[in-house]
C-alpha atoms as a PDB file:
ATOM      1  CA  UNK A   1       0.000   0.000   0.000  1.00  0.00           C
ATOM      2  CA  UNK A   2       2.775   2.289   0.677  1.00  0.00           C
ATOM      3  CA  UNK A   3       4.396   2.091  -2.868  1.00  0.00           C
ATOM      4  CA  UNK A   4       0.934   3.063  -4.379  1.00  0.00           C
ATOM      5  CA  UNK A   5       0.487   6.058  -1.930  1.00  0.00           C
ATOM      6  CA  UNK A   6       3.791   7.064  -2.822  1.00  0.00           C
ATOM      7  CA  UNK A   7       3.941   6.495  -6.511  1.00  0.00           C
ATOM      8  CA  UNK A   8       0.074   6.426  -7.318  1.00  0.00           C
ATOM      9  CA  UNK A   9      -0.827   4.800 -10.982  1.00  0.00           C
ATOM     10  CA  UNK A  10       0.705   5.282 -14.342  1.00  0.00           C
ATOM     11  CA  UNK A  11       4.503   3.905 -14.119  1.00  0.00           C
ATOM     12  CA  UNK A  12       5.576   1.038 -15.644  1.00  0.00           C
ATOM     13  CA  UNK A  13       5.103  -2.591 -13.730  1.00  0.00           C
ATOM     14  CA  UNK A  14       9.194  -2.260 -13.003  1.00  0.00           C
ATOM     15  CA  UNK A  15       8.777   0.885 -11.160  1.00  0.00           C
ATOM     16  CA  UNK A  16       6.565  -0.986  -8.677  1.00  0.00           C
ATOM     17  CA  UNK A  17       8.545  -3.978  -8.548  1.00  0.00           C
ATOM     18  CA  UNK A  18      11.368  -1.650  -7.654  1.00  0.00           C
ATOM     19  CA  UNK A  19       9.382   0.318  -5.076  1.00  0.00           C
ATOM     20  CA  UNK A  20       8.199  -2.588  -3.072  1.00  0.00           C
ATOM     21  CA  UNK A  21      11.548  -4.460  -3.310  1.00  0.00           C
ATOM     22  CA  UNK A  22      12.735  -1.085  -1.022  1.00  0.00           C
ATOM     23  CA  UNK A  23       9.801  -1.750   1.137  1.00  0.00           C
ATOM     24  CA  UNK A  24      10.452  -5.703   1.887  1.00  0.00           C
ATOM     25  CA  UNK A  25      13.968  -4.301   2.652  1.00  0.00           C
ATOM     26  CA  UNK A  26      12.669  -1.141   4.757  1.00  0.00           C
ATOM     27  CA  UNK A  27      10.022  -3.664   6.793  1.00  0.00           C
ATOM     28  CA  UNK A  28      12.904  -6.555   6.581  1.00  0.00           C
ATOM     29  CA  UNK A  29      10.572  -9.178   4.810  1.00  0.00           C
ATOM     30  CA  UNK A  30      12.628 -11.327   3.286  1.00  0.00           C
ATOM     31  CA  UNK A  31      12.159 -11.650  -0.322  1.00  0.00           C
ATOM     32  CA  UNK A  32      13.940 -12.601  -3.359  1.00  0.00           C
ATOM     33  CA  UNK A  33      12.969 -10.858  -6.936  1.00  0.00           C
ATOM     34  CA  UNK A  34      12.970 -12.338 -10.241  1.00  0.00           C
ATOM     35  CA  UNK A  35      13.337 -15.601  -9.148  1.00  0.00           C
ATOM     36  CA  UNK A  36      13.446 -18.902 -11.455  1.00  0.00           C
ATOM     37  CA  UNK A  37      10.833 -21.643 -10.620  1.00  0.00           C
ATOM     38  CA  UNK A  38      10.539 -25.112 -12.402  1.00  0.00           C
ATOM     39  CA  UNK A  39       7.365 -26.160 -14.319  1.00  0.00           C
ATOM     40  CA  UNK A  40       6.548 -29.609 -14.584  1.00  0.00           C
ATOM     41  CA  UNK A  41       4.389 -31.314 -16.805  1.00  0.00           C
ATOM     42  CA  UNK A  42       3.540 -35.386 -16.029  1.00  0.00           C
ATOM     43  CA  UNK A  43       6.098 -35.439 -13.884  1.00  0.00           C
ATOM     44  CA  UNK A  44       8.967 -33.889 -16.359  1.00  0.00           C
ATOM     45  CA  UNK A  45      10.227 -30.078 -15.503  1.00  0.00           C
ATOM     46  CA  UNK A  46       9.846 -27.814 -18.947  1.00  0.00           C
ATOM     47  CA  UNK A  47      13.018 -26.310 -19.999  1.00  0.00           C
ATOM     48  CA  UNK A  48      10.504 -23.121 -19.843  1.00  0.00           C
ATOM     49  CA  UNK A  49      11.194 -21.311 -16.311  1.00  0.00           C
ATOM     50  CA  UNK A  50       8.486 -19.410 -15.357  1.00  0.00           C
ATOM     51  CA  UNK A  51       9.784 -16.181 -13.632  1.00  0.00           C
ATOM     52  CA  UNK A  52       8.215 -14.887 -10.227  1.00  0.00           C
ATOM     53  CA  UNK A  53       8.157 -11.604  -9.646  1.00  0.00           C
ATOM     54  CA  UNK A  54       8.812 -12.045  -6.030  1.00  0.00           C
ATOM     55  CA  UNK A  55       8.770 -14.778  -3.575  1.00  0.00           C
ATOM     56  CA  UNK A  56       8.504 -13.659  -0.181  1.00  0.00           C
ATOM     57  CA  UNK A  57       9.279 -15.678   3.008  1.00  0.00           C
ATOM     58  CA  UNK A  58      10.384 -18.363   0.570  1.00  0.00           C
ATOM     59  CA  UNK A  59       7.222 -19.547  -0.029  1.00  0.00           C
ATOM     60  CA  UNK A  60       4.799 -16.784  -0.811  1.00  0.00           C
ATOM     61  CA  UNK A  61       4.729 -15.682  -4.783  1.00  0.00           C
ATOM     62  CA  UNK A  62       3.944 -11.902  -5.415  1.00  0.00           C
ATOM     63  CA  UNK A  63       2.414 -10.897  -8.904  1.00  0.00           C
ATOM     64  CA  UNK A  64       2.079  -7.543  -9.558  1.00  0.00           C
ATOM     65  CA  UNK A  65       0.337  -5.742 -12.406  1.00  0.00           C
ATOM     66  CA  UNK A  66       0.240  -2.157 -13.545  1.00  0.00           C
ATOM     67  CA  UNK A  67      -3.080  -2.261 -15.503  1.00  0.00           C
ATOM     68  CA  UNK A  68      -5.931   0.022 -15.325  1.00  0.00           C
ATOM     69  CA  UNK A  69      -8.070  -3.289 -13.356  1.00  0.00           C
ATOM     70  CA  UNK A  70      -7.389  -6.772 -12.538  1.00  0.00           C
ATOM     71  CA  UNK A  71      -8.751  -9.437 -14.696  1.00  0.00           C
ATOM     72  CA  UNK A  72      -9.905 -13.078 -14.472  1.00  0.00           C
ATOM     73  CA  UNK A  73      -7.065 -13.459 -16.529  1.00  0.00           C
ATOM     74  CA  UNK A  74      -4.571 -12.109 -14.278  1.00  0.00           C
ATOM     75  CA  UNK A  75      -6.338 -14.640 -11.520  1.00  0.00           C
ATOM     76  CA  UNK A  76      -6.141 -17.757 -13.508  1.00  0.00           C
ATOM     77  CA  UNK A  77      -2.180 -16.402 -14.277  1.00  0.00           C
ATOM     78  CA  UNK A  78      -1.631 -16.654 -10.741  1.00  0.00           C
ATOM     79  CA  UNK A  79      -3.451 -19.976 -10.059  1.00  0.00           C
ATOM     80  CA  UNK A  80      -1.592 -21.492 -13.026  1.00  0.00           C
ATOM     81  CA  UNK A  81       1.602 -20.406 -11.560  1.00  0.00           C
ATOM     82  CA  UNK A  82       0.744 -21.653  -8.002  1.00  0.00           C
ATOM     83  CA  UNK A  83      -0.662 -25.741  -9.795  1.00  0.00           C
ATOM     84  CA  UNK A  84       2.361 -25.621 -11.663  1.00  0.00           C
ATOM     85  CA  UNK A  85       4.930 -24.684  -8.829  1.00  0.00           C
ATOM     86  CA  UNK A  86       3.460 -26.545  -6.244  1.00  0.00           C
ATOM     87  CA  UNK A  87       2.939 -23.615  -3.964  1.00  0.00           C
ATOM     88  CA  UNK A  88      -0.050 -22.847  -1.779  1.00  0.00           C
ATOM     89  CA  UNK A  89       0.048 -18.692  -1.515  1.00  0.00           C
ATOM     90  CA  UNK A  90      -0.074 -16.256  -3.796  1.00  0.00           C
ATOM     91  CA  UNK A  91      -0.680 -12.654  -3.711  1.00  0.00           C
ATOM     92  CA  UNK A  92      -1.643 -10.768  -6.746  1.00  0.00           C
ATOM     93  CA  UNK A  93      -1.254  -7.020  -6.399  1.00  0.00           C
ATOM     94  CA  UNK A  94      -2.184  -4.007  -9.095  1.00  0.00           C
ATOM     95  CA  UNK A  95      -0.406  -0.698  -8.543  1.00  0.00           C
ATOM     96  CA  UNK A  96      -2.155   0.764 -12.207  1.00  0.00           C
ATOM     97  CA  UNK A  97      -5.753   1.179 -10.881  1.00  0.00           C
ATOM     98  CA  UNK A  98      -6.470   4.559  -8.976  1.00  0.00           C
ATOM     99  CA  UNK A  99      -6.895   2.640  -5.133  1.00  0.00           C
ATOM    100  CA  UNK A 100      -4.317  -0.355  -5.028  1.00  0.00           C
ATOM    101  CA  UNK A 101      -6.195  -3.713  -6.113  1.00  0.00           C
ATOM    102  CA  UNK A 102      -5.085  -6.925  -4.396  1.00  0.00           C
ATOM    103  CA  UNK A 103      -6.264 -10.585  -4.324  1.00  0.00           C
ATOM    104  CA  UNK A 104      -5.213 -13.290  -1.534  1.00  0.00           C
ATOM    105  CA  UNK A 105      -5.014 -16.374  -4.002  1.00  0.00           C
ATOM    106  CA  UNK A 106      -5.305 -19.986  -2.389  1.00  0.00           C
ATOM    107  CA  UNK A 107      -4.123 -23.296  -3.981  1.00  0.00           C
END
């Protein structure tokens, strides 16, 4: 919430991502950005890395968006990302609407 009161809407999504990367460090969350995560189909990981924008507390993937709203799209994204990783939590987070937009997002 901070980087969208301090920002507001209109950068680009790497603005944001750079903005709340200082406020993980500010709050000490620990997080890592950009990370690499396997996808596996039947058993076989893809040679196709899908890339998180963060993962926080090692187990927590952040999407974020900088679109005017969130989608279903954007929902399914993260739920895809979640099936396909194996991981229970993700948080899906849009700095480009006027009021911050977030979704809790439960595998």
């Amino acid at each position: 919430m901070e980087v969208h009161k301090e920002l507001g809407p209109g950068f680009l999504e790497a603005i944001y991502q750079e903005g709340l990367a200082i406020e993980f460090q500010n709050r000490n969350i620990p997080w890592s950005d950009e990370v690499l995560l396997d996808v596996m189909y039947k058993g076989t990981i893809l040679n196709k890395k899908y890339v998180a924008d963060f993962i926080c507390f090692g187990e927590i993937i952040i999407e974020i968006k900088a679109v005017e709203r969130l989608t279903n799209e954007h929902l399914a994204q993260v739920l895809n990302y979640l099936k396909a990783t194996h991981t229970k939590l993700g948080l899906l987070i849009n700095f480009g609407a006027p009021s911050l937009q977030y979704k809790r997002v439960i595998l």
